[in-house]
Protein backbone atom coordinates (compact mmCIF):
# COMPACT_ATOMS: atom_id res chain seq x y z
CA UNK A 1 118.39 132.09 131.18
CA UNK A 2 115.66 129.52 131.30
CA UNK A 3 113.33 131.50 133.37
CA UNK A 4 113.72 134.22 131.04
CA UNK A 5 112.97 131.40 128.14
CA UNK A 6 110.00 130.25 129.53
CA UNK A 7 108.48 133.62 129.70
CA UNK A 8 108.68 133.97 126.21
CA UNK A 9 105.43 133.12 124.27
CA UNK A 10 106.23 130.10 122.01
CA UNK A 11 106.23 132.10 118.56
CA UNK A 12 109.74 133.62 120.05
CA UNK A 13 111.60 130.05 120.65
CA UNK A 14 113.35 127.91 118.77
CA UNK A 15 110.80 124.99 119.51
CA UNK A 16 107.89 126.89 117.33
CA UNK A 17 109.69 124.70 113.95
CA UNK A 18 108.19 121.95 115.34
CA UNK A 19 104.63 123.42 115.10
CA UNK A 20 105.54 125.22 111.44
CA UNK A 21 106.26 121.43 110.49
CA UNK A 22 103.51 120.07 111.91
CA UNK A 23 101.45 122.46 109.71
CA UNK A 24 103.53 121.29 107.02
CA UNK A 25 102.34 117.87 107.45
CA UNK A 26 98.61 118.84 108.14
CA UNK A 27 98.92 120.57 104.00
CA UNK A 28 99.91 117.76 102.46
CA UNK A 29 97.18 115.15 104.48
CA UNK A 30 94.60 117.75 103.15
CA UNK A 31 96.24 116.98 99.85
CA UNK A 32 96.46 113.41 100.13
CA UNK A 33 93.59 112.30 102.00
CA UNK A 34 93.60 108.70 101.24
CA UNK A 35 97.08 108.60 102.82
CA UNK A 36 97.30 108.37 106.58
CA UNK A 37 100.36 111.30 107.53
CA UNK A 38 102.12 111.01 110.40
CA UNK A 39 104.46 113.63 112.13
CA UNK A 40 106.64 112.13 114.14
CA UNK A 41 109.15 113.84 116.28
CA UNK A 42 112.09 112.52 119.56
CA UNK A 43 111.85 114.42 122.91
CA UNK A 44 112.72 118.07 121.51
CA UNK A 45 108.54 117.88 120.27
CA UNK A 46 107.76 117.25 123.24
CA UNK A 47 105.32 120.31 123.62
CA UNK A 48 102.25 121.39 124.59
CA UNK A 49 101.21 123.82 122.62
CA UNK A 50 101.38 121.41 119.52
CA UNK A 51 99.18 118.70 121.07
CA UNK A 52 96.44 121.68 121.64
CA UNK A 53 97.01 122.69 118.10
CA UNK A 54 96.75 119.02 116.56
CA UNK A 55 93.79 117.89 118.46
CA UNK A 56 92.28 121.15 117.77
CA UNK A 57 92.19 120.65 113.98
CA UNK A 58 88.66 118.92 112.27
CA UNK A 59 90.19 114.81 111.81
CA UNK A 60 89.69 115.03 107.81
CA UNK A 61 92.21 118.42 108.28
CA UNK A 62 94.69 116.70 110.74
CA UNK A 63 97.89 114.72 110.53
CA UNK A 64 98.82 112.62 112.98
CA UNK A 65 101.58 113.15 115.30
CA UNK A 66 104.13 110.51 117.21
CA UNK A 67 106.28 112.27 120.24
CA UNK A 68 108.63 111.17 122.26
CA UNK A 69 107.66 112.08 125.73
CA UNK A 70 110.75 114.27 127.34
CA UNK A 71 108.25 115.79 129.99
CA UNK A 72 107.15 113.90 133.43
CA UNK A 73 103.85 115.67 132.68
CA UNK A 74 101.10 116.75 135.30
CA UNK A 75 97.56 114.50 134.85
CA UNK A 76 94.64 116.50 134.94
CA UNK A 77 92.28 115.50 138.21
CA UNK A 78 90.86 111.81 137.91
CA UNK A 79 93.92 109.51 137.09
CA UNK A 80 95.35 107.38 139.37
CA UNK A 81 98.98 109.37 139.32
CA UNK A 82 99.31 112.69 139.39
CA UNK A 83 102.07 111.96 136.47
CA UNK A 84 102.02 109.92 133.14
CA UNK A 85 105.27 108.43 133.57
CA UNK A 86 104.13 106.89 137.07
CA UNK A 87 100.51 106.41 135.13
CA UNK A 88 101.76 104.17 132.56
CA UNK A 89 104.38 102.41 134.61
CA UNK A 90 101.60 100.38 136.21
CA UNK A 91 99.02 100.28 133.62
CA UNK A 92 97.60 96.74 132.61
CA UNK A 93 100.36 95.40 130.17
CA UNK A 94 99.29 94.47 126.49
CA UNK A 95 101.75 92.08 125.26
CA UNK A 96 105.64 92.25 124.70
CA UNK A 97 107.56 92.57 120.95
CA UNK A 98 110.69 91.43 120.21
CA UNK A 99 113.16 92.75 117.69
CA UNK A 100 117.18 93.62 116.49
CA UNK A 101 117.94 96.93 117.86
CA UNK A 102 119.93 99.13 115.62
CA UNK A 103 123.78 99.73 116.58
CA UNK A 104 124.71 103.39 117.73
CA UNK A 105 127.88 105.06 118.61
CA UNK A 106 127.40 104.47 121.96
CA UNK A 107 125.57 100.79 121.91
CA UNK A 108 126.17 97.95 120.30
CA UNK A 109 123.41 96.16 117.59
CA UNK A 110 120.99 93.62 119.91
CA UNK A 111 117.81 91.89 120.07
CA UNK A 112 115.17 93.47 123.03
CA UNK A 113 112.24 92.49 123.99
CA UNK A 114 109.83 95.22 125.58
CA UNK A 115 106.59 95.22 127.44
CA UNK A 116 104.27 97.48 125.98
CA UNK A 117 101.10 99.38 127.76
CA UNK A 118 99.12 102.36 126.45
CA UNK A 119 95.86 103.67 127.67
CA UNK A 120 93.86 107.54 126.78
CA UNK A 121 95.85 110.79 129.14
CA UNK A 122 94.92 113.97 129.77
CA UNK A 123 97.64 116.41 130.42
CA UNK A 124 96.88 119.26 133.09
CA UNK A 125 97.12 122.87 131.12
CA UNK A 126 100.94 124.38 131.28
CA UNK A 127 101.25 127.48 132.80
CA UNK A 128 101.84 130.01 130.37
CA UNK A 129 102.68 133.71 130.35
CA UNK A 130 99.15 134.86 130.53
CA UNK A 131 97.61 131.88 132.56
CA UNK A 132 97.50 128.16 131.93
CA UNK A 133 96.86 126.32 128.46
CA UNK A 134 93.60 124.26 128.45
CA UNK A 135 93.55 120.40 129.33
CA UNK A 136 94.43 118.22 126.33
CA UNK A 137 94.02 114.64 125.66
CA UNK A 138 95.78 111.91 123.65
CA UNK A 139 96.83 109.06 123.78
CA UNK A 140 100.02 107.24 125.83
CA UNK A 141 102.51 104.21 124.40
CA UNK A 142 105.07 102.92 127.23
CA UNK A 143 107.70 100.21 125.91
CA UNK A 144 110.03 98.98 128.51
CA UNK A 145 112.87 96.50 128.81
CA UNK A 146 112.24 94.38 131.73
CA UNK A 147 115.82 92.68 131.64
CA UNK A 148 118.33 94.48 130.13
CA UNK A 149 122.06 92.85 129.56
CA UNK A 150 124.16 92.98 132.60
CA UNK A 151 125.70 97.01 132.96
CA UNK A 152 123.23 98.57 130.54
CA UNK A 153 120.25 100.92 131.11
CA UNK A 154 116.87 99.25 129.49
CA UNK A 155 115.34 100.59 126.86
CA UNK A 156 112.55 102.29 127.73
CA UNK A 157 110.25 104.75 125.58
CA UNK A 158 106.97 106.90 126.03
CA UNK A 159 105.35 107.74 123.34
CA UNK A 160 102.30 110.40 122.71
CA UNK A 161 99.98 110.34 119.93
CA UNK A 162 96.98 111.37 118.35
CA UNK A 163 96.23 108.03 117.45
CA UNK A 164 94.12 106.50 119.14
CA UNK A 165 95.57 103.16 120.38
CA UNK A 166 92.69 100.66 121.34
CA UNK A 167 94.33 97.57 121.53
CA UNK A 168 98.23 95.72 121.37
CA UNK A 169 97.96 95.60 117.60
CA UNK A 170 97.41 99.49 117.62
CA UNK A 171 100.06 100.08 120.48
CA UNK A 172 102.67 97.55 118.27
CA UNK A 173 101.84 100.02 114.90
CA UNK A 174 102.53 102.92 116.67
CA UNK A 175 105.94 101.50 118.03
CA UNK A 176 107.13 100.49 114.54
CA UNK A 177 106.06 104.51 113.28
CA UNK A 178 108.65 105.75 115.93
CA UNK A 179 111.35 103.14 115.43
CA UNK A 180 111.05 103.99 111.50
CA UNK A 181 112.22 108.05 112.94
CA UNK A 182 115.91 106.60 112.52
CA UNK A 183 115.50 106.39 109.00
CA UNK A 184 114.78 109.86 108.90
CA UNK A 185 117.20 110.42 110.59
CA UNK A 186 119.92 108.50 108.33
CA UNK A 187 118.07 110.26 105.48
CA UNK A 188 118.96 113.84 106.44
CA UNK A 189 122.38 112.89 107.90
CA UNK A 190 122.83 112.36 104.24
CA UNK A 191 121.24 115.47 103.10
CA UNK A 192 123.86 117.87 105.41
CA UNK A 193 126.84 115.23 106.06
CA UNK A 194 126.85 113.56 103.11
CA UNK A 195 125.57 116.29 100.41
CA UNK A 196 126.54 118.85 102.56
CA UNK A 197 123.79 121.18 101.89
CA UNK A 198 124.04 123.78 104.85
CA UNK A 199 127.11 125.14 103.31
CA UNK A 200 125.43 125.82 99.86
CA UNK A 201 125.99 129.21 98.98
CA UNK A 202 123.76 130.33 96.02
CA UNK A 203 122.55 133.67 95.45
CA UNK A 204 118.59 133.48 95.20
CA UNK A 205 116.43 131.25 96.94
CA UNK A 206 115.18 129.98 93.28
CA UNK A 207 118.53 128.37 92.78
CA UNK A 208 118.99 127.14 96.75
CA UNK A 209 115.10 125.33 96.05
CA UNK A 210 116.61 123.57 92.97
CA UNK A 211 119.44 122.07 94.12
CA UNK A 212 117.67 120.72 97.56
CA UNK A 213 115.57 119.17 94.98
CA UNK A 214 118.39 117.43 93.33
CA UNK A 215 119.87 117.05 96.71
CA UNK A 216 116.72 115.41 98.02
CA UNK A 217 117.04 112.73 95.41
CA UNK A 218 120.62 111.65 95.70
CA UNK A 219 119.60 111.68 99.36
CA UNK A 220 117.00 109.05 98.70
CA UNK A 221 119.04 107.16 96.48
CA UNK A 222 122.05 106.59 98.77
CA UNK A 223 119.51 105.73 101.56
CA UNK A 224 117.93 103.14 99.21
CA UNK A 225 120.86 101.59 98.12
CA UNK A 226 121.89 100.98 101.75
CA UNK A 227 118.42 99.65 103.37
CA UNK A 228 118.06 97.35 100.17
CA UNK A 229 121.43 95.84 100.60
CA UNK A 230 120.26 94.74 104.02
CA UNK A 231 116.56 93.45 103.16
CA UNK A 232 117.04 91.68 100.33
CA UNK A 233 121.04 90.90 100.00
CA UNK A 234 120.62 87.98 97.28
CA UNK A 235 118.33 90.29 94.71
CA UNK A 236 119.96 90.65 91.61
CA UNK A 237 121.67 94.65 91.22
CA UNK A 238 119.86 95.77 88.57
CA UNK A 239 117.02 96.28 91.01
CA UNK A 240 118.76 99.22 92.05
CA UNK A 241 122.03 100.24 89.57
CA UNK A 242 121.74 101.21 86.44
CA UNK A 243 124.25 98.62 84.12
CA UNK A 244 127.07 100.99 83.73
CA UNK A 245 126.99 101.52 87.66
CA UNK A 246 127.19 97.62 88.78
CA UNK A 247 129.49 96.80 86.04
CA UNK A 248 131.70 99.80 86.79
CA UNK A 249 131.64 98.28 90.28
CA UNK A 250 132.75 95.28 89.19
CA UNK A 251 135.49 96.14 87.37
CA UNK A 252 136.73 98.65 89.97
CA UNK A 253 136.45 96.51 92.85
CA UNK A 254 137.98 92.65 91.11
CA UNK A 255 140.16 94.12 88.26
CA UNK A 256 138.24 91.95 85.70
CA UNK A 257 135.04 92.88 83.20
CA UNK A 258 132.04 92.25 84.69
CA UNK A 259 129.50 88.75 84.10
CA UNK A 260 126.67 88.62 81.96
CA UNK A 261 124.47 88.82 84.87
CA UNK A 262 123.89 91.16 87.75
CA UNK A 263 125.89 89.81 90.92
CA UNK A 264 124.07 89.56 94.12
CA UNK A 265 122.81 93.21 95.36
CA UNK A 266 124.89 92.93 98.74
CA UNK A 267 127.82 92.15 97.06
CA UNK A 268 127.75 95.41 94.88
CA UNK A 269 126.99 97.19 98.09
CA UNK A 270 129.66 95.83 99.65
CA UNK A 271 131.89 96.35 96.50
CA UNK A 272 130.65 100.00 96.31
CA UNK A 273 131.28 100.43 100.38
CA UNK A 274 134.84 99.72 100.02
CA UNK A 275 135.63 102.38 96.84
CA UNK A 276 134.49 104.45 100.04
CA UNK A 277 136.70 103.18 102.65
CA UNK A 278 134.80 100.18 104.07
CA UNK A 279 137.12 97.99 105.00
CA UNK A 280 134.68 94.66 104.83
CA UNK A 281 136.53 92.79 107.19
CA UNK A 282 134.99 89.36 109.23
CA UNK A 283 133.24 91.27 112.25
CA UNK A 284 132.77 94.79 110.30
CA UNK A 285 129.00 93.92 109.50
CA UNK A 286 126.92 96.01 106.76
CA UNK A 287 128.32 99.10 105.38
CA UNK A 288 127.24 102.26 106.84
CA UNK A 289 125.48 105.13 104.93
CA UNK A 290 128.85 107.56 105.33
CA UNK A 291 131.13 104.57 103.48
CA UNK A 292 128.40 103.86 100.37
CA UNK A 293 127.97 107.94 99.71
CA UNK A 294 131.71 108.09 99.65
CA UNK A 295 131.83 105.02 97.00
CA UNK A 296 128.83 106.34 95.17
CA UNK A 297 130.61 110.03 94.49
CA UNK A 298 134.00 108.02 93.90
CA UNK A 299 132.14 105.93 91.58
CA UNK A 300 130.49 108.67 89.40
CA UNK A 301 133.02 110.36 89.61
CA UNK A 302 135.30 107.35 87.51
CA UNK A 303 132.24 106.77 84.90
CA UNK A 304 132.26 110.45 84.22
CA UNK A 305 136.08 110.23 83.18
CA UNK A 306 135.79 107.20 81.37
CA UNK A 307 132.97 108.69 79.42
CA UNK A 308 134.34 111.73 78.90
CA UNK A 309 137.87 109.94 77.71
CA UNK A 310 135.54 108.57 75.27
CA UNK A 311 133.92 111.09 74.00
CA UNK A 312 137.03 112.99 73.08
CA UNK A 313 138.95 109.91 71.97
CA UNK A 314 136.83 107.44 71.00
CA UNK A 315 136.44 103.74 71.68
């Protein structure tokens, strides 16, 4: 099955979304020039065919791209290694950075520190039905953990990019675009766990474009409303609820009318958390984006029917 795969041409395989997005991107840097766009995409982008196409585009016309390298890939003649990973592995180091990595399902939340190289590759042409693809250069950013807690694997990432990293500030910039990919990736967990849009069935594509659009919103919103309640816990919650929302909260989650003014925003996201199952106890932590979606519906869901007992019988 995979030899038969790789004699397809690319327009056949699943991986040619990544190069319709990546056109996607280019349209709206042409439309917002001042704006620096960045594609940025985890091992499945990992293709060669879209660095020819990027670095094949005028600059004014291109967006950037940020890949995580899957591939061990071939070094065109002229490097020290005939491979990048074995290339970067002993390139001059620039400097280390130090910061709290997220928790996942299979890792807990902790603070690494990694050592960070980068330095200009060019990538040997793939063979390709037809012959090989031409030589391409960009650029390569290696992070690894040197010491890693006892019984876990260090983190280690490569990263290729059109950007073109001259020194540890650029390297460090380019490191914060790809560890900013989770929050894309919360963002459309959102979008198909939370809003559920994949099992939308509308008739015309008309009607499926406007409620994505709502969708897209409610998306953002949930995802703002968790970040926020992390970065800046003792805001006040009018920052990000409307009144009827935080004092709805309020009342739901202590049984009592609300203060004159806003509580503390991680309170309220706390508050909202547990109308949605979180069960805020000592070592829980913050609430997780599944918990505050589930408290957000529950909670419009209680001001419609208040409103709507109002409306038909009055104050």
């Amino acid at each position: 099955m995979a030899h038969e795969r790789a004699r397809k041409p690319i327009e056949e395989k699943e991986s040619y979304r990544w190069l319709e997005g990546y056109a996607l991107a280019c349209a709206v840097q042409q439309a917002c020039p001042q704006t620096v766009v960045v594609s940025v995409a985890d091992c499945e982008g990992d293709i060669q065919e879209w660095f020819l196409d990027a670095m094949s585009r005028p600059a004014e016309e291109r967006a950037e791209f940020l890949i995580r390298a899957k591939c061990n890939r071939r070094l065109a003649a002229g490097a020290a290694h005939a491979y990048v990973w074995e290339e970067l592995q002993v390139a001059r180091p620039l400097g280390s950075v130090t910061f709290e990595l997220s928790r996942q399902a299979d890792r807990a939340a902790r603070r690494v520190t990694l050592i960070v190289r980068a330095q200009p590759v060019t990538f040997q042409g793939a063979r390709r039905p037809g012959g090989r693809l031409p030589p391409v250069q960009l650029w390569a950013v290696y992070a690894r953990e040197p010491t890693p807690p006892k019984g876990e694997a260090p983190i280690e990432w490569l990263l290729l990019t059109s950007v073109e990293v001259k020194d540890f500030a650029g390297a460090c910039l380019v490191l914060q675009w790809y560890r900013a990919r989770w929050e894309i990736e919360l963002f459309f967990r959102v979008l198909k766990q939370g809003c559920q849009i994949e099992r939308l069935r509308l008739e015309t594509a008309h009607r499926l474009r406007n409620a994505l659009a709502i969708y897209l919103i409610i998306a953002w919103r949930i995802h703002t409303i968790t970040m926020l309640g992390r970065a800046y816990p003792d805001a006040s919650s009018d920052i990000v609820f409307e009144p009827r929302e935080w004092q709805t909260i309020y009342t739901m989650q202590y049984q009592s009318p609300p203060p004159d003014q806003p509580p503390p925003l991680r309170d309220t996201v706390r508050a909202l958390a547990q109308l949605g199952g979180f069960l805020a106890r000592t070592r829980d932590g913050e609430p997780g984006i599944r918990s505050i979606w589930q408290g957000y519906q529950r909670l419009h869901e209680f001001i419609y029917a208040v409103e709507t007992h109002l409306a038909v019988n009055g104050p």
